[in-house]
Protein backbone atom coordinates (compact mmCIF):
# COMPACT_ATOMS: atom_id res chain seq x y z
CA UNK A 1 82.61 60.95 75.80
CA UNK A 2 81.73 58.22 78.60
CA UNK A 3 84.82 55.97 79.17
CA UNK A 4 82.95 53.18 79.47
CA UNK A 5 81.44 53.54 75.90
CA UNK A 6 85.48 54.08 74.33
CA UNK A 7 86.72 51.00 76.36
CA UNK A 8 83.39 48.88 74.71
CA UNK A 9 84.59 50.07 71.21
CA UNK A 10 88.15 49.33 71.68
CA UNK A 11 87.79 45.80 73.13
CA UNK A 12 85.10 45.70 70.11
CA UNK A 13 88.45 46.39 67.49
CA UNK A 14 90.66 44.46 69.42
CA UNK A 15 88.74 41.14 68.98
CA UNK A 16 88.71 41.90 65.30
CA UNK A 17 91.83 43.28 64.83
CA UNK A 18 94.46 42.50 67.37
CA UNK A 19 95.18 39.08 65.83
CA UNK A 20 97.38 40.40 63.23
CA UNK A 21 98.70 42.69 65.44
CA UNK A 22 99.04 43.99 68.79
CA UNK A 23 96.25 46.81 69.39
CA UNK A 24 97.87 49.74 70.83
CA UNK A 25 95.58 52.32 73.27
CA UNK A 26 95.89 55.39 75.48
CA UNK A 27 94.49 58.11 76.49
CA UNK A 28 97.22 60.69 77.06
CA UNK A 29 97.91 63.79 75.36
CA UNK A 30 100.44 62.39 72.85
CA UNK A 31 100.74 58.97 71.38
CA UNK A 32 102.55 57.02 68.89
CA UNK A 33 101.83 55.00 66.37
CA UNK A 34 103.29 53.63 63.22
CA UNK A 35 106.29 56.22 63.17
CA UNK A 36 103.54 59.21 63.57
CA UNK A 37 103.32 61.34 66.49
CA UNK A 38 99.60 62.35 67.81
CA UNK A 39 99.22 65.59 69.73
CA UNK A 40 95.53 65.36 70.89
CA UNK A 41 96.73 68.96 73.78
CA UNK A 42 93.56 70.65 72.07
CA UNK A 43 90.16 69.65 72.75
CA UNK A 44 88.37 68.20 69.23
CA UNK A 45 91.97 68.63 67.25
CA UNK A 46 94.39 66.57 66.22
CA UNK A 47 97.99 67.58 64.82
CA UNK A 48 99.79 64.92 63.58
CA UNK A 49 103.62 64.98 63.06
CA UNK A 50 106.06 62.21 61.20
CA UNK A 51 109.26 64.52 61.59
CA UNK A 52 111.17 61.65 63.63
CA UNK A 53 110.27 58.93 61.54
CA UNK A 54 111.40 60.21 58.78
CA UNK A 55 114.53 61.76 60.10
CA UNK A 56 114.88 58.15 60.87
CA UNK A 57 114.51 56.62 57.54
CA UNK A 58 116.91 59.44 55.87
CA UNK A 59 119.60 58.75 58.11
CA UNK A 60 120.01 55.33 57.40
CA UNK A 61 119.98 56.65 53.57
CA UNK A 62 123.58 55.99 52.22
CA UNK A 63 125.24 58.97 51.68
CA UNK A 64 126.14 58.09 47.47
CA UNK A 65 122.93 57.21 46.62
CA UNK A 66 122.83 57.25 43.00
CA UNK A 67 121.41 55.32 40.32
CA UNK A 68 118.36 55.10 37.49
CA UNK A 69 114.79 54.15 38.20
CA UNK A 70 113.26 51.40 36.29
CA UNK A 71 109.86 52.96 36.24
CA UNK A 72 108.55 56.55 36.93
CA UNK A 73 107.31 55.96 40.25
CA UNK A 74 110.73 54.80 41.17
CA UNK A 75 112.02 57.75 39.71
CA UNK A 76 109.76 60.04 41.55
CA UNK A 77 110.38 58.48 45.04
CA UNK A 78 114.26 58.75 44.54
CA UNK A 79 113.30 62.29 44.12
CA UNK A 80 111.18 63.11 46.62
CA UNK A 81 113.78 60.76 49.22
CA UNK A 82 116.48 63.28 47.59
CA UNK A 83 114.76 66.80 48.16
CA UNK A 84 112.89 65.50 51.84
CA UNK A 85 116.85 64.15 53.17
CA UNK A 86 118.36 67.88 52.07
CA UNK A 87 115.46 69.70 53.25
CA UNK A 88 115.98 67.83 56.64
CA UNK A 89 119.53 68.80 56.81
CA UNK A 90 119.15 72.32 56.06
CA UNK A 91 116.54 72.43 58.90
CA UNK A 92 119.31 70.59 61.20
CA UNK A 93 121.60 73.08 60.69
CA UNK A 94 119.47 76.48 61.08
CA UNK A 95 118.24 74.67 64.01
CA UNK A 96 121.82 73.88 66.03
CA UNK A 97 123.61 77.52 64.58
């Protein structure tokens, strides 16, 4: 694609968009943006990773987290937050033994 005709579409978004927030652009092999990781290393793919992010998040998870939801989509986020935080340790360990 012509790199004049991505720059026109990105000043295009930024004047619409960039007031709420800062745009973000480049055009290197990897980029990140809102705690995902873009690996753009194979022409017309995309592989997209949050492993960091939330390694992030679960590690400021108190260890004692306990406690009742107050609806079922509570419930099934404590859940899921549970079973993603031991599933990232187990990998943490296999990984440094």
């Amino acid at each position: 694609m012509d790199k004049n005709v991505v720059e026109n579409i990105i000043t295009s978004l930024e004047k619409k968009f960039a007031k709420e927030s800062p745009f973000v652009t480049d055009q290197g092999k990897v980029l990140e943006y809102l705690g995902m990781m873009l690996y753009f290393s194979v022409r017309g793919k995309v592989k997209l990773s949050m492993y960091d992010y939330v390694r992030k998040i679960l590690e400021e998870v108190p260890e004692d987290m306990t406690g009742t939801a107050k609806c079922l989509w509570q419930d099934i986020c404590l859940r899921l937050m549970k079973a993603v935080k031991s599933s990232v340790r187990k990998r943490h360990k296999s990984s440094t033994t």
